[in-house]
N, C-alpha and C. Protein backbone atom coordinates (compact mmCIF):
# COMPACT_ATOMS: atom_id res chain seq x y z
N UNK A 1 112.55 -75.74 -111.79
CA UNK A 1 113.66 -76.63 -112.05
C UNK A 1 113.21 -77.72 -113.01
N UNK A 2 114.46 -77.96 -113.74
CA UNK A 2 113.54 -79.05 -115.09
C UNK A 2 114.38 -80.18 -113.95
N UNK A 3 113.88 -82.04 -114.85
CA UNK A 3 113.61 -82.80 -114.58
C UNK A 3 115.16 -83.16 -114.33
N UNK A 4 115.37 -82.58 -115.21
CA UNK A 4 117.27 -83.18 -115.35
C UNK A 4 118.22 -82.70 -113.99
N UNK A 5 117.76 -81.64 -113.64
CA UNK A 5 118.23 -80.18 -112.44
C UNK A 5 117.95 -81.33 -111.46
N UNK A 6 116.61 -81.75 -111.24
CA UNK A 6 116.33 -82.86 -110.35
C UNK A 6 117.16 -84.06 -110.16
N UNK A 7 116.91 -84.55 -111.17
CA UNK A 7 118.25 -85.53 -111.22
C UNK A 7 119.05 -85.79 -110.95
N UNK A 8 119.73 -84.61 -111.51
CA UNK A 8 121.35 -84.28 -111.14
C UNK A 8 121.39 -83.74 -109.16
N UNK A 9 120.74 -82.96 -108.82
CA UNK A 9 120.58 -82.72 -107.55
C UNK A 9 121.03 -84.17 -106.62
N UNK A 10 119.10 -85.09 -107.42
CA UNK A 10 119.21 -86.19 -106.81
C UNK A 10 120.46 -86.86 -106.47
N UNK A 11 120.90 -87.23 -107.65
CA UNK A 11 122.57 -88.26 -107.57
C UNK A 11 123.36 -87.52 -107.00
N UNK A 12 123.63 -85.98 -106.79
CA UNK A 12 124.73 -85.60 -105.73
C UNK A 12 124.11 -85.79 -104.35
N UNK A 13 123.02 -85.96 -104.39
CA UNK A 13 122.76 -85.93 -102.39
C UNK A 13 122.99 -87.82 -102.49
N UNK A 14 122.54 -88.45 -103.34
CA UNK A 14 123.32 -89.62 -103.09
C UNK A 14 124.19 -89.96 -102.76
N UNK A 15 125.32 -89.53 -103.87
CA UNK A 15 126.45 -89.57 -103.68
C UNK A 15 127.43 -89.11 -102.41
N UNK A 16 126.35 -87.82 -102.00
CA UNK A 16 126.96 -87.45 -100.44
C UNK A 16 127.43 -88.19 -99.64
N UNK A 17 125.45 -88.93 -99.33
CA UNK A 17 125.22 -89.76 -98.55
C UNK A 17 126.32 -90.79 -99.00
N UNK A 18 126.50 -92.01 -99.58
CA UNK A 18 127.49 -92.82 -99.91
C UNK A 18 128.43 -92.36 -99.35
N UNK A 19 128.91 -91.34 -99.19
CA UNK A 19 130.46 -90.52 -99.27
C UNK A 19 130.51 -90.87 -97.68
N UNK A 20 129.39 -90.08 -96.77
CA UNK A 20 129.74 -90.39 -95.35
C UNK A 20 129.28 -91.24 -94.83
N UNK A 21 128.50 -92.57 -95.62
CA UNK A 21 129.10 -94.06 -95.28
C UNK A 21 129.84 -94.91 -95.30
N UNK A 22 130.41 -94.14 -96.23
CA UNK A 22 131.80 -94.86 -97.30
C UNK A 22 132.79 -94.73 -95.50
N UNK A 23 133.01 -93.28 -95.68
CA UNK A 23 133.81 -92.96 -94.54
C UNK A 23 133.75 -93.21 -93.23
N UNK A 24 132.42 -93.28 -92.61
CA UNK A 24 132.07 -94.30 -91.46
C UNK A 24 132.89 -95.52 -91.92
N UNK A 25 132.50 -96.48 -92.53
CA UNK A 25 132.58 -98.13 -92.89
C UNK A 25 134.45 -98.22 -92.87
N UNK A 26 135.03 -97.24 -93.37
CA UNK A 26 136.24 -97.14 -93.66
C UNK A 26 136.62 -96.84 -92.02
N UNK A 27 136.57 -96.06 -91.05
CA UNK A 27 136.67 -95.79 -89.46
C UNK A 27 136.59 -96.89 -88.57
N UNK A 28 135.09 -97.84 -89.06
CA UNK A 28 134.52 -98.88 -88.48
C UNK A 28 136.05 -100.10 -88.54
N UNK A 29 136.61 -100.46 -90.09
CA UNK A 29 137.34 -101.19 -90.66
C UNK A 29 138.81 -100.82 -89.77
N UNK A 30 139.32 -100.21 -90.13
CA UNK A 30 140.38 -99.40 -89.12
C UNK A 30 140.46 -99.67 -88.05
N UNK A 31 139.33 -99.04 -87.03
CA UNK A 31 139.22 -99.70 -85.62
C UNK A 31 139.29 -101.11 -85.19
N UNK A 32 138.49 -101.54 -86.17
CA UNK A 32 138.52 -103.30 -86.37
C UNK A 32 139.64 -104.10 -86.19
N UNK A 33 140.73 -103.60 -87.35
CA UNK A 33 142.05 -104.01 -87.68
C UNK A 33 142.75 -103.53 -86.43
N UNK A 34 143.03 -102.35 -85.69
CA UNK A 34 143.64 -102.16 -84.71
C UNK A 34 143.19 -102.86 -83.16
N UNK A 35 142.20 -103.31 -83.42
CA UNK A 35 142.00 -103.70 -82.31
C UNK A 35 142.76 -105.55 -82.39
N UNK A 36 142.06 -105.72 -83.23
CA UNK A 36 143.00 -107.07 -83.67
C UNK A 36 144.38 -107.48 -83.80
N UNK A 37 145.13 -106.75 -84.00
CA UNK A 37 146.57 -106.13 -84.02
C UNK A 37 146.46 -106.18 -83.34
N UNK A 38 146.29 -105.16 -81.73
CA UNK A 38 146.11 -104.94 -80.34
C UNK A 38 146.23 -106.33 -79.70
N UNK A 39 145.60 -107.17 -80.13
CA UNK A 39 144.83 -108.39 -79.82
C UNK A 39 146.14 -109.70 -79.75
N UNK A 40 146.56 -109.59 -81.06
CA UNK A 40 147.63 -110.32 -81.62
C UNK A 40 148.88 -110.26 -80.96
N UNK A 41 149.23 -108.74 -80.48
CA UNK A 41 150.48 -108.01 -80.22
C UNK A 41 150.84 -108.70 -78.48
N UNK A 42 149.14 -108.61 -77.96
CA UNK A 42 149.56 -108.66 -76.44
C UNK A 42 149.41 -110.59 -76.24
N UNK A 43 149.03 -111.28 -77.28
CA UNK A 43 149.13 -112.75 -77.02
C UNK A 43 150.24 -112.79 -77.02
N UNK A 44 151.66 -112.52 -78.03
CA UNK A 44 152.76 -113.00 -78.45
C UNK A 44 153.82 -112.32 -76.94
N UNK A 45 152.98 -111.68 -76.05
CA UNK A 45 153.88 -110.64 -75.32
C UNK A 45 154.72 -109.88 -75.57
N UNK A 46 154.61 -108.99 -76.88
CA UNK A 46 155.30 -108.01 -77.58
C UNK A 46 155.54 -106.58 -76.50
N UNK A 47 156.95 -106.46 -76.29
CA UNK A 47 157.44 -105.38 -75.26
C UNK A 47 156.89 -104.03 -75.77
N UNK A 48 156.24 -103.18 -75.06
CA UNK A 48 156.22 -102.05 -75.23
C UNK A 48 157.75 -101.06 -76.21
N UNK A 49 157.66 -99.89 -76.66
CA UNK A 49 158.71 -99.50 -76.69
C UNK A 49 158.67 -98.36 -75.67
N UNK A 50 158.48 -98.51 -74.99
CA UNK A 50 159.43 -97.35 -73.72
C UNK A 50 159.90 -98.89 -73.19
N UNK A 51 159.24 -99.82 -72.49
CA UNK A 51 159.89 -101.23 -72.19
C UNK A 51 161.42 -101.35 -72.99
N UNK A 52 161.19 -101.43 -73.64
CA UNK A 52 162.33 -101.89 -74.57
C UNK A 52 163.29 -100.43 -74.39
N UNK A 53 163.22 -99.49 -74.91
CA UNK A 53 164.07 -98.31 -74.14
C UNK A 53 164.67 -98.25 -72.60
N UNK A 54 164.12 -98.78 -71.93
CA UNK A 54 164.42 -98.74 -70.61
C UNK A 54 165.07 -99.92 -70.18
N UNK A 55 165.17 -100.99 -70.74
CA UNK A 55 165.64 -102.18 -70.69
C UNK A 55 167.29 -101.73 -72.18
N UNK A 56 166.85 -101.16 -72.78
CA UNK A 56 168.30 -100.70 -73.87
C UNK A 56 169.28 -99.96 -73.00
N UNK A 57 168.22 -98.95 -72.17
CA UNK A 57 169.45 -97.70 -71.36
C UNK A 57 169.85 -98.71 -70.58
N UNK A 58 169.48 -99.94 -69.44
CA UNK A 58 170.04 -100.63 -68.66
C UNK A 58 171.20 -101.03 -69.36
N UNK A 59 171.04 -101.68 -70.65
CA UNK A 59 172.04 -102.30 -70.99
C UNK A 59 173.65 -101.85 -71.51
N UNK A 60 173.30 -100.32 -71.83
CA UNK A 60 174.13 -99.33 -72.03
C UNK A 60 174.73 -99.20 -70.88
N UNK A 61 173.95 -98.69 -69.56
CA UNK A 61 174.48 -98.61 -68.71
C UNK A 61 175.80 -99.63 -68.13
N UNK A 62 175.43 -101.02 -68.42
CA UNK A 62 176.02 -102.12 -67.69
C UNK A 62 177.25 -102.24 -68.60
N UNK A 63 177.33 -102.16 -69.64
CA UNK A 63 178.40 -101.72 -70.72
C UNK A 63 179.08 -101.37 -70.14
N UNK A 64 178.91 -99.60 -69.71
CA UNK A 64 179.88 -99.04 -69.34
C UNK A 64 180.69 -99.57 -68.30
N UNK A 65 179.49 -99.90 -67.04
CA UNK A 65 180.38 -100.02 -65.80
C UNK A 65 181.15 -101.77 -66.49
N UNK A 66 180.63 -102.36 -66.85
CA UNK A 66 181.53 -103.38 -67.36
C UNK A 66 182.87 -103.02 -67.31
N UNK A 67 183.07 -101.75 -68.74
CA UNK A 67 184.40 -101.50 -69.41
C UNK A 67 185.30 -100.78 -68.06
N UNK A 68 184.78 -100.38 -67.39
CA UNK A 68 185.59 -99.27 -66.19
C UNK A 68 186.23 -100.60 -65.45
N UNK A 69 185.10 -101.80 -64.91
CA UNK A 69 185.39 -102.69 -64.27
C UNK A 69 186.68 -103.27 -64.76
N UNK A 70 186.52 -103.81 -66.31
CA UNK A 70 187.74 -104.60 -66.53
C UNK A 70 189.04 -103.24 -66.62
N UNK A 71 188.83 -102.78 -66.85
CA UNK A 71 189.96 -101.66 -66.59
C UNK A 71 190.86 -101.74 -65.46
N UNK A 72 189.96 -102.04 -64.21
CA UNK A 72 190.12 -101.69 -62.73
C UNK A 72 190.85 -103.40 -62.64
N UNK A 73 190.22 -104.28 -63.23
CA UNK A 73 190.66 -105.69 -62.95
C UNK A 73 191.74 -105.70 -63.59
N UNK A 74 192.14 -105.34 -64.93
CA UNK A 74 193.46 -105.43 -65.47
C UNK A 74 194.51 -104.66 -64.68
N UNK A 75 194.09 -103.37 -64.42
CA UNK A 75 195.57 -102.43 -63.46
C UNK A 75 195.75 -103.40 -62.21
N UNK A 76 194.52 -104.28 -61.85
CA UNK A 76 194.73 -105.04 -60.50
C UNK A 76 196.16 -106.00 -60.57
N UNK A 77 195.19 -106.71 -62.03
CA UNK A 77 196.00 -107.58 -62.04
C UNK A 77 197.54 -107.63 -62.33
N UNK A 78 198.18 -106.66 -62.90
CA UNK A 78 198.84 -106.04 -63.50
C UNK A 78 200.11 -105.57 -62.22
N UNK A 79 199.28 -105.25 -61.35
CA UNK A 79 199.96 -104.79 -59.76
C UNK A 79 199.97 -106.38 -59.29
N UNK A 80 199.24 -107.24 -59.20
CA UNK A 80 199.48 -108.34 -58.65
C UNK A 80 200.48 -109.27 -59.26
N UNK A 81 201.04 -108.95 -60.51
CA UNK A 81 201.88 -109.49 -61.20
C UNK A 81 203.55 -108.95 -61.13
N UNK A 82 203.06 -108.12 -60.74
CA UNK A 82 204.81 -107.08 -60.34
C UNK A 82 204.73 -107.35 -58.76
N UNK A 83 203.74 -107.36 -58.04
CA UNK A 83 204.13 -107.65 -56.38
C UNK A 83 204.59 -109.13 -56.91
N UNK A 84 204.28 -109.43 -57.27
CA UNK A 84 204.53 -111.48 -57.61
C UNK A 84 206.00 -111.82 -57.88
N UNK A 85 206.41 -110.58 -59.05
CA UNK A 85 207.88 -110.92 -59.47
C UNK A 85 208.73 -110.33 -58.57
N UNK A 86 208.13 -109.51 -58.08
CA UNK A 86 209.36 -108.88 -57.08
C UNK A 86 209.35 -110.14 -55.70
N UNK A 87 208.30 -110.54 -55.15
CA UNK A 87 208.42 -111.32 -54.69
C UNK A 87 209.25 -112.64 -54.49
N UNK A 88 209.30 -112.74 -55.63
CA UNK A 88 210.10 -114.03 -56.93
C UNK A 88 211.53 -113.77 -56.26
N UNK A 89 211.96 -112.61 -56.89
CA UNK A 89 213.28 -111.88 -56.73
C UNK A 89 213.85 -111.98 -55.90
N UNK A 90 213.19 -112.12 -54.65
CA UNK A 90 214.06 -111.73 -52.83
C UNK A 90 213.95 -113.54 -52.62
């Protein structure tokens, strides 16, 4: 092998090497940042999202029975207003 073959060899096993430190350091950085995030997220007491889903379906839920409720309160009232006038009447 001439000197140059060497060379060139050399700087690609360098370059390897670099390559899967590069990519470690880049994993290391990542983890870093998520953990910090992590960190940040649970000081401010940021809700989970299934939390927040399960607290949305409640609220859906209560909606509904709301709307049935006033339904049920208006026909009430509605009957209590005709027993009233007929009442009136006699």
């Amino acid at each position: 092998m001439s000197k140059k073959e060497f060379l060139k060899e050399d700087v690609l096993k360098f370059l390897g090497g670099t390559s899967s430190i590069l990519n470690a350091l880049v994993e290391e950085i990542e983890e870093r940042i998520k953990l910090r995030v992590e960190k940040v997220i649970s000081k401010f007491e940021i809700v989970t999202k299934s939390e927040f889903e399960i607290v949305f379906s409640m609220a859906q839920e209560s909606r509904k029975e709301n709307t049935i409720l006033k339904r049920r309160l208006d026909a009430l009232e509605k009957k209590v207003k005709l027993l009233s006038q007929k009442i009136n009447k006699k």
